[in-house]
Protein backbone atom coordinates (compact mmCIF):
# COMPACT_ATOMS: atom_id res chain seq x y z
CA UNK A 1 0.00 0.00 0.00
CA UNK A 2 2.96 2.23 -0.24
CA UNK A 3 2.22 2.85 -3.64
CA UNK A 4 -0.84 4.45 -2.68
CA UNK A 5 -1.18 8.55 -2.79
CA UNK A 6 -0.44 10.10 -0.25
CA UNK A 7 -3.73 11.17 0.80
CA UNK A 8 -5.54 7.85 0.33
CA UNK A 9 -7.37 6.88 3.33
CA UNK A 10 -7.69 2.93 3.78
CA UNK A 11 -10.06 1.00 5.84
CA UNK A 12 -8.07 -2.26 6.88
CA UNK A 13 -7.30 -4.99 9.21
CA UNK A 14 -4.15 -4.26 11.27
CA UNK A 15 -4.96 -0.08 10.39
CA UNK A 16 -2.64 1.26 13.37
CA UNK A 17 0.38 -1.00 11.74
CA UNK A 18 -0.62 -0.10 8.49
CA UNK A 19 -0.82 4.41 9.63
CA UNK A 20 2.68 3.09 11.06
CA UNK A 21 4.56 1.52 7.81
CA UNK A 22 2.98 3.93 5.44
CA UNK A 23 1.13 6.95 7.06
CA UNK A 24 -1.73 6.65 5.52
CA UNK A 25 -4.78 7.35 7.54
CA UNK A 26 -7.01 4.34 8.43
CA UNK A 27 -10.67 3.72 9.01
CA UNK A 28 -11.73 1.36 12.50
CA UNK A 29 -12.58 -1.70 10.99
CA UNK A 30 -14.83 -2.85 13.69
CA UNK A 31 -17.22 0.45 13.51
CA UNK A 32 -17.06 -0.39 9.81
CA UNK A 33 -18.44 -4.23 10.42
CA UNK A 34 -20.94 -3.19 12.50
CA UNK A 35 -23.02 -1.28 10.20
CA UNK A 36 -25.25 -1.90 7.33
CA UNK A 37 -24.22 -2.31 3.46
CA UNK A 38 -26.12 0.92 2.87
CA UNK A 39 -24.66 2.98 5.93
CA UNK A 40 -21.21 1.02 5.33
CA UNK A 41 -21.31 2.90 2.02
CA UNK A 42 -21.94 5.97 2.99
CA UNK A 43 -19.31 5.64 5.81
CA UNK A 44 -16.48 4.36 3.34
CA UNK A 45 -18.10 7.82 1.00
CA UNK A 46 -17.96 10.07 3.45
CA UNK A 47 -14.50 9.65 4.67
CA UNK A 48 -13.16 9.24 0.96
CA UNK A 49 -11.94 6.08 1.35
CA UNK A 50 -9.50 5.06 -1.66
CA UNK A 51 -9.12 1.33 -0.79
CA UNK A 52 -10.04 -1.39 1.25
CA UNK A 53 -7.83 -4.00 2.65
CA UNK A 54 -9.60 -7.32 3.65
CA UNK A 55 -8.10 -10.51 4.87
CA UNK A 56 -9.00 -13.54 7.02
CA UNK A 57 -6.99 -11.77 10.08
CA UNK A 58 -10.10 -11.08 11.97
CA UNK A 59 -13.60 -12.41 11.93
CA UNK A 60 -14.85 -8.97 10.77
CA UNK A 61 -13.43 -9.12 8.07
CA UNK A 62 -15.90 -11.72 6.67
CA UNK A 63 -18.81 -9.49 7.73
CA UNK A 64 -17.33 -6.55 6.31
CA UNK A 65 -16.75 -8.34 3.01
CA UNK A 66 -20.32 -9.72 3.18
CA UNK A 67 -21.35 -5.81 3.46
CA UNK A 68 -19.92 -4.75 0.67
CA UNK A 69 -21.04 -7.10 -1.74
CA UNK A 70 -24.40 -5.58 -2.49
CA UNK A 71 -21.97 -2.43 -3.73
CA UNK A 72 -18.73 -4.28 -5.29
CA UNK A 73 -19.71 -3.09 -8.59
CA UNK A 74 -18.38 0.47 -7.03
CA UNK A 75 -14.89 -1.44 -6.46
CA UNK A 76 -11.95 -2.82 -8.72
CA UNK A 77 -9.53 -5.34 -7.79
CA UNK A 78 -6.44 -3.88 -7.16
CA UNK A 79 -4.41 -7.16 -5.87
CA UNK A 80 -5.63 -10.84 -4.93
CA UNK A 81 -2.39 -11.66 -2.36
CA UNK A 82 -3.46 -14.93 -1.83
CA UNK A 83 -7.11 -16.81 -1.59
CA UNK A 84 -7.59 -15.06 2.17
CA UNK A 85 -6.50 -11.64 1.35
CA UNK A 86 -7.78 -8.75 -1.26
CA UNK A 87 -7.18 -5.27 -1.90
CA UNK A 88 -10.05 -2.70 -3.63
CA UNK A 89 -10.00 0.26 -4.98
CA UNK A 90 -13.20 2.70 -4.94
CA UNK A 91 -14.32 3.33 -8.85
CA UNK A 92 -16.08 5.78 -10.73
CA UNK A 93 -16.93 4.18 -13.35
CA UNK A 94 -18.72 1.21 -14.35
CA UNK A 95 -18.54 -1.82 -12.64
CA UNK A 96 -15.71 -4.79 -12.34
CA UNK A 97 -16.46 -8.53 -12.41
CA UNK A 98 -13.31 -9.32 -11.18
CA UNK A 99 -14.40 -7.15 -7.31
CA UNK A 100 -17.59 -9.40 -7.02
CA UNK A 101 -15.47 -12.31 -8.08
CA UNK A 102 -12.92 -11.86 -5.39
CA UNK A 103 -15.57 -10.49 -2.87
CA UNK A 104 -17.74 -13.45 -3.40
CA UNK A 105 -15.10 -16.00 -2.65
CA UNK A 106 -13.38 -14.33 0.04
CA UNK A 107 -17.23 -14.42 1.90
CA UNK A 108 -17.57 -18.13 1.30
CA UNK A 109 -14.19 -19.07 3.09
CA UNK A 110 -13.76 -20.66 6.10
């Protein structure tokens, strides 16, 4: 995520290790599992999130990836690090097959 701009703000497992390595500011994953996919979008909106980190580090992570798959058109995948781990990038654009893909499997497992 060092390649990211400087001003991208990430919501992420691990986000006080990740502000640490790469000063980038980070969004509390566990408010961000605990609300809806709507309000989870408007959360990750409002705080201009750039990209979103998931991996099978905590449980949350599950539910947050669960959350955002009504919405992963809005995403592209910007790395697949291994089957448990994902990084997304917020679009403008139209959507990307390859998001839902990842999203979808990363939900389903264990």
């Amino acid at each position: 995520m060092r390649r990211t701009a400087n001003g991208s703000i990430l919501l992420t497992p691990k986000a006080a290790t990740v502000y640490s390595l790469t000063g980038r500011m980070t969004l509390d994953e566990l408010e961000s599992a605990s609300l809806t996919p709507p309000d989870l979008q408007r959360y990750l909106k409002h705080y201009g999130v750039s990209y979103i980190v998931l991996s099978h580090v905590h449980r949350d992570q599950w539910t947050i990836a669960a959350r955002l798959l009504p919405y992963c058109s809005s995403y592209e995948l910007v790395q697949r690090y291994v089957e448990d781990a994902l990084a997304l990038g917020a679009r403008t654009g139209g959507g990307d097959t390859a998001a839902c893909d990842a999203l979808r499997k990363f939900v389903e497992q264990p």
